[in-house]
Protein backbone atom coordinates (compact mmCIF):
# COMPACT_ATOMS: atom_id res chain seq x y z
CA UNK A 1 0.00 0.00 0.00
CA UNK A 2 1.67 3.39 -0.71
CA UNK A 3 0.55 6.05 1.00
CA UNK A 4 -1.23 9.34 -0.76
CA UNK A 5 0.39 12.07 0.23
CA UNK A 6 -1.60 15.12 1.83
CA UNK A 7 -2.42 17.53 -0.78
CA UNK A 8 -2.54 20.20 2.55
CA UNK A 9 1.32 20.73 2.77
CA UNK A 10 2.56 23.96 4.48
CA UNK A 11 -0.98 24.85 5.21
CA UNK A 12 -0.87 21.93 8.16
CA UNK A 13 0.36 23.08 11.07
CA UNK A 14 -0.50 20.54 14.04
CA UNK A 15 -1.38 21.96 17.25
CA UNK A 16 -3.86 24.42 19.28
CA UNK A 17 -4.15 27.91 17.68
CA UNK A 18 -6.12 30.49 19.50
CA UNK A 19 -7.04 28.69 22.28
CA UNK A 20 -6.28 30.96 25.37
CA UNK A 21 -7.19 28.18 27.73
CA UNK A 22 -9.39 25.18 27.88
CA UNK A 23 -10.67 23.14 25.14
CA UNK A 24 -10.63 24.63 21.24
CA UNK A 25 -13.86 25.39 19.82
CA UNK A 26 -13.52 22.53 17.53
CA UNK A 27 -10.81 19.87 16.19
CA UNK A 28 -10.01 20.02 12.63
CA UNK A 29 -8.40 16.91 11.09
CA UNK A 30 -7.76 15.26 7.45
CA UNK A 31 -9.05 11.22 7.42
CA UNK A 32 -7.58 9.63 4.80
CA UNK A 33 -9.77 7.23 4.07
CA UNK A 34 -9.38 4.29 1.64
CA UNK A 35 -11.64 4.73 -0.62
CA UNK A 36 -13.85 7.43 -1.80
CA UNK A 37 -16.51 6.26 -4.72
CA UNK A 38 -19.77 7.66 -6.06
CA UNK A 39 -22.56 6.08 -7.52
CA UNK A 40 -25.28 7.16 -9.89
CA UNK A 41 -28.50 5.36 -10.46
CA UNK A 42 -30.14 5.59 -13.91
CA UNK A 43 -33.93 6.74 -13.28
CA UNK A 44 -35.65 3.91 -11.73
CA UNK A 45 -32.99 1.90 -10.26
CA UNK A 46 -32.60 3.95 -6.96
CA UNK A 47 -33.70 1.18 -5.09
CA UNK A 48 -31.17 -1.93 -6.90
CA UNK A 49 -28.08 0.57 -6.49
CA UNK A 50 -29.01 1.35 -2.67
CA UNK A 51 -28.96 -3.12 -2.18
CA UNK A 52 -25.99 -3.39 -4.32
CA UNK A 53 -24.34 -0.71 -1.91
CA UNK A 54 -25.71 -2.89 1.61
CA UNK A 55 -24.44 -5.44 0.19
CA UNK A 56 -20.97 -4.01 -0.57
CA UNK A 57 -20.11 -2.47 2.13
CA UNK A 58 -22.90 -3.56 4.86
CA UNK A 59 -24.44 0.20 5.14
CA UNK A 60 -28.11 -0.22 5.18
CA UNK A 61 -28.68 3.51 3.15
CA UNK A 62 -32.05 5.05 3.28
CA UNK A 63 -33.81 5.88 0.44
CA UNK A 64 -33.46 9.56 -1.00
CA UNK A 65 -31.29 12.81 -1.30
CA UNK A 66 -29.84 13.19 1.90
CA UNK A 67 -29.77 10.33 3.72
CA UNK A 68 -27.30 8.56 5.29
CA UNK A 69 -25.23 6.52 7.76
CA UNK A 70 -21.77 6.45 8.80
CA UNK A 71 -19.92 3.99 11.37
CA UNK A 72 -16.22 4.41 12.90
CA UNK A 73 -14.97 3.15 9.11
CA UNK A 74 -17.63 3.49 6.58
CA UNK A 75 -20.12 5.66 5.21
CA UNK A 76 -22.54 6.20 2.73
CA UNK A 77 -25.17 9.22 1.65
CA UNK A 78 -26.98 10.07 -0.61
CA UNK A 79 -26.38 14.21 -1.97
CA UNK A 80 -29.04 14.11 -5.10
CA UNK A 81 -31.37 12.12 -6.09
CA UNK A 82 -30.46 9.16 -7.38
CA UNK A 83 -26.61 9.91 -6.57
CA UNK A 84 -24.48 8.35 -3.22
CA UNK A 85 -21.19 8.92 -2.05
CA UNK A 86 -19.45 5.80 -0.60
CA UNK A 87 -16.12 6.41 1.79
CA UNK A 88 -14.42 3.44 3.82
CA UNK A 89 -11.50 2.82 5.07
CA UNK A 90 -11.08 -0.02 2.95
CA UNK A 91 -8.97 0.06 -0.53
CA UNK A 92 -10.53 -1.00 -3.60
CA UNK A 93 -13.93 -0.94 -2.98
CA UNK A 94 -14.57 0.39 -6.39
CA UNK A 95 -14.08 -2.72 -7.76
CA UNK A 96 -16.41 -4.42 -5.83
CA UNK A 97 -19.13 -1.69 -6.56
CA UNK A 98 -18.23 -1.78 -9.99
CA UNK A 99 -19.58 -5.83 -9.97
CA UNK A 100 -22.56 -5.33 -8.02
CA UNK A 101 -23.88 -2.37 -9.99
CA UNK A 102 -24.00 -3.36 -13.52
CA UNK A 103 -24.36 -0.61 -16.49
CA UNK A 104 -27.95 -1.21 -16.49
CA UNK A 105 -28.14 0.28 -12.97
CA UNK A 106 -25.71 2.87 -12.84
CA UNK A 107 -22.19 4.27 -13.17
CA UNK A 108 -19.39 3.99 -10.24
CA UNK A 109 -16.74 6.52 -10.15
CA UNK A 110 -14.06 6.53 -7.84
CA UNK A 111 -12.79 9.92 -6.63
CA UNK A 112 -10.19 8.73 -4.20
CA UNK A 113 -7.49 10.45 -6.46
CA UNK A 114 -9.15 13.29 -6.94
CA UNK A 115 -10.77 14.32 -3.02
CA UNK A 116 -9.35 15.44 0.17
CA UNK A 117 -11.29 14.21 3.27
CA UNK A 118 -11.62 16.68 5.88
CA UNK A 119 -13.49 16.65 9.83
CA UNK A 120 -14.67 19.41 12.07
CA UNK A 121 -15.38 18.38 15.20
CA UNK A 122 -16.52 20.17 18.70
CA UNK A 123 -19.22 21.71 20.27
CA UNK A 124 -18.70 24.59 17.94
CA UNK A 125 -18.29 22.82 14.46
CA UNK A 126 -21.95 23.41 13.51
CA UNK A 127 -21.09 27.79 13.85
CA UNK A 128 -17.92 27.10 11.90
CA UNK A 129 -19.41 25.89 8.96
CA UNK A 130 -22.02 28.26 9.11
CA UNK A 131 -19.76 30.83 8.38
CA UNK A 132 -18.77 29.33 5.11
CA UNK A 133 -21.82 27.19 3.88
CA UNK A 134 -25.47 28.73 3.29
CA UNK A 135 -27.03 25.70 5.18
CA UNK A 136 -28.93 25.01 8.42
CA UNK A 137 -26.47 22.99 10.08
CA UNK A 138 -28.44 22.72 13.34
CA UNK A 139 -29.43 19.09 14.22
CA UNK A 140 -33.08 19.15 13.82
CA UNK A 141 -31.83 20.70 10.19
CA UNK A 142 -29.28 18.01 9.37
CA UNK A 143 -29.89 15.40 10.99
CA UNK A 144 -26.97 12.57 11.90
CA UNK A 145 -25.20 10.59 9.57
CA UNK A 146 -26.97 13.02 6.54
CA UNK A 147 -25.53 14.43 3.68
CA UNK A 148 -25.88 18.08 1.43
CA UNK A 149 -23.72 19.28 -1.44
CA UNK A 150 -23.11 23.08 -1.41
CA UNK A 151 -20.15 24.92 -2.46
CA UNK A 152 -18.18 27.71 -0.79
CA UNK A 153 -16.90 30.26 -3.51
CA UNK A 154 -17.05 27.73 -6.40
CA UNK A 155 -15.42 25.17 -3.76
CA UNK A 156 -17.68 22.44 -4.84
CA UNK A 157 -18.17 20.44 -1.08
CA UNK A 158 -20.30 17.18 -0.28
CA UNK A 159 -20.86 16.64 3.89
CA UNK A 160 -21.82 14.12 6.03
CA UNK A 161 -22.84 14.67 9.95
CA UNK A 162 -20.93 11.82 11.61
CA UNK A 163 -21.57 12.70 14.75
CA UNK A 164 -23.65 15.20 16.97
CA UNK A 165 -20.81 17.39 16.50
CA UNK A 166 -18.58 15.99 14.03
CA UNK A 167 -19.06 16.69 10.21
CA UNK A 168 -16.94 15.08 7.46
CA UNK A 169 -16.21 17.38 4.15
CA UNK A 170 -15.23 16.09 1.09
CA UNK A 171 -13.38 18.51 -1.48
CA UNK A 172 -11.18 18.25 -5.10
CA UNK A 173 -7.95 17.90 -4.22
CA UNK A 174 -6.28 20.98 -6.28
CA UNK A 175 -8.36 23.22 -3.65
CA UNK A 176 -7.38 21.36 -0.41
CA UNK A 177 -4.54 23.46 0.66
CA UNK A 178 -6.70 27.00 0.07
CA UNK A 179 -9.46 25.53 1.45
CA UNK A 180 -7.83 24.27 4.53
CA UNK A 181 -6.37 28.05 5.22
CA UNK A 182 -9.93 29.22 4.83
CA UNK A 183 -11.13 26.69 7.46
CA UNK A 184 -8.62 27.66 9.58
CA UNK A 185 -8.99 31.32 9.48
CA UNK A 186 -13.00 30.43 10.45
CA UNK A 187 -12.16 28.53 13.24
CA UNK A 188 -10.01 30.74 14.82
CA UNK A 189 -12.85 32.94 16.19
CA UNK A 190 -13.25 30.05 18.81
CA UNK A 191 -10.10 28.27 18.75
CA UNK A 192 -9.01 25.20 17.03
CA UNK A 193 -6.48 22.06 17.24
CA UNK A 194 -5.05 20.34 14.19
CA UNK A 195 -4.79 16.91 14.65
């Protein structure tokens, strides 16, 4: 296995920054994870892609835009209809997506080449991201283990809620290390560690 390297570079500096005592506001970190695939269902076969994802990976997905559910290394949500992003920790799980969704079903892409994997976590991660995306992030709003696709200045972003205050953001690569700084600079309002 050779390791990817972090597209963040100079812009990851490990450590608390503004925190003048006690805990940081929230704890930004980059997951690496595995794998990193999404799946399209032709019209109609929403349904046969969500089994041939359960029985992939073992994520029982709801039905519909939005949904999701996440464990300590796996996930899977849905961010438009008929579309799902799959993340584990496992390599090569495209393949395995590629045979249980045929052509006639729908298309797998994998993305792991091309997507940075990023978590904000604390009891202040929901006010972060409200800073940069225009979505309710409260929980009654977005509920756990859901997904939404928005973008922050043409930063095209798909996240998941993994926690009651942990939220997982997947970017493109080539805007990682601006994005990152831009995170950063809205965290440090209420003080952040870099894990």
């Amino acid at each position: 296995m050779v390791e990817q390297l972090s597209p963040l570079g100079s812009a990851w500096k490990p450590g608390r920054h503004n925190v003048a005592g006690g805990a940081p506001g929230v704890t930004l970190s980059e997951t690496k994870p595995g794998s990193i695939v999404q799946v399209a269902a032709w019209p109609g076969e929403e349904k046969a892609v969500i089994d041939a994802i359960r029985s992939v990976t073992g994520l029982k997905l709801p039905d519909g835009a939005g949904g999701g559910i996440a464990t300590e290394h796996k996930a899977a949500f849905g961010f438009a209809p008929g579309k799902f992003l799959v993340v584990t920790q496992i390599e090569g799980i495209e393949a395995e997506l590629v045979k249980a969704i045929p052509i006639a079903l729908g298309t797998v892409t994998g993305l792991s080449h091309g997507r940075t994997a990023l978590r904000v976590a604390g009891p202040r991660a929901e006010w972060v991201l409200a800073k940069l995306y225009p979505i309710d992030f409260a929980l009654p709003a977005f509920p756990l283990h859901a997904g939404r696709s928005t973008t922050h200045h043409d930063v095209f972003t798909q996240i998941q809620r993994t926690g009651a205050d942990s939220f997982d953001l997947y970017i493109f690569r080539s805007f990682a290390r601006s994005f990152w700084t831009t995170l950063c600079h809205a965290a440090a309002e209420v003080g952040y560690e870099v894990r």
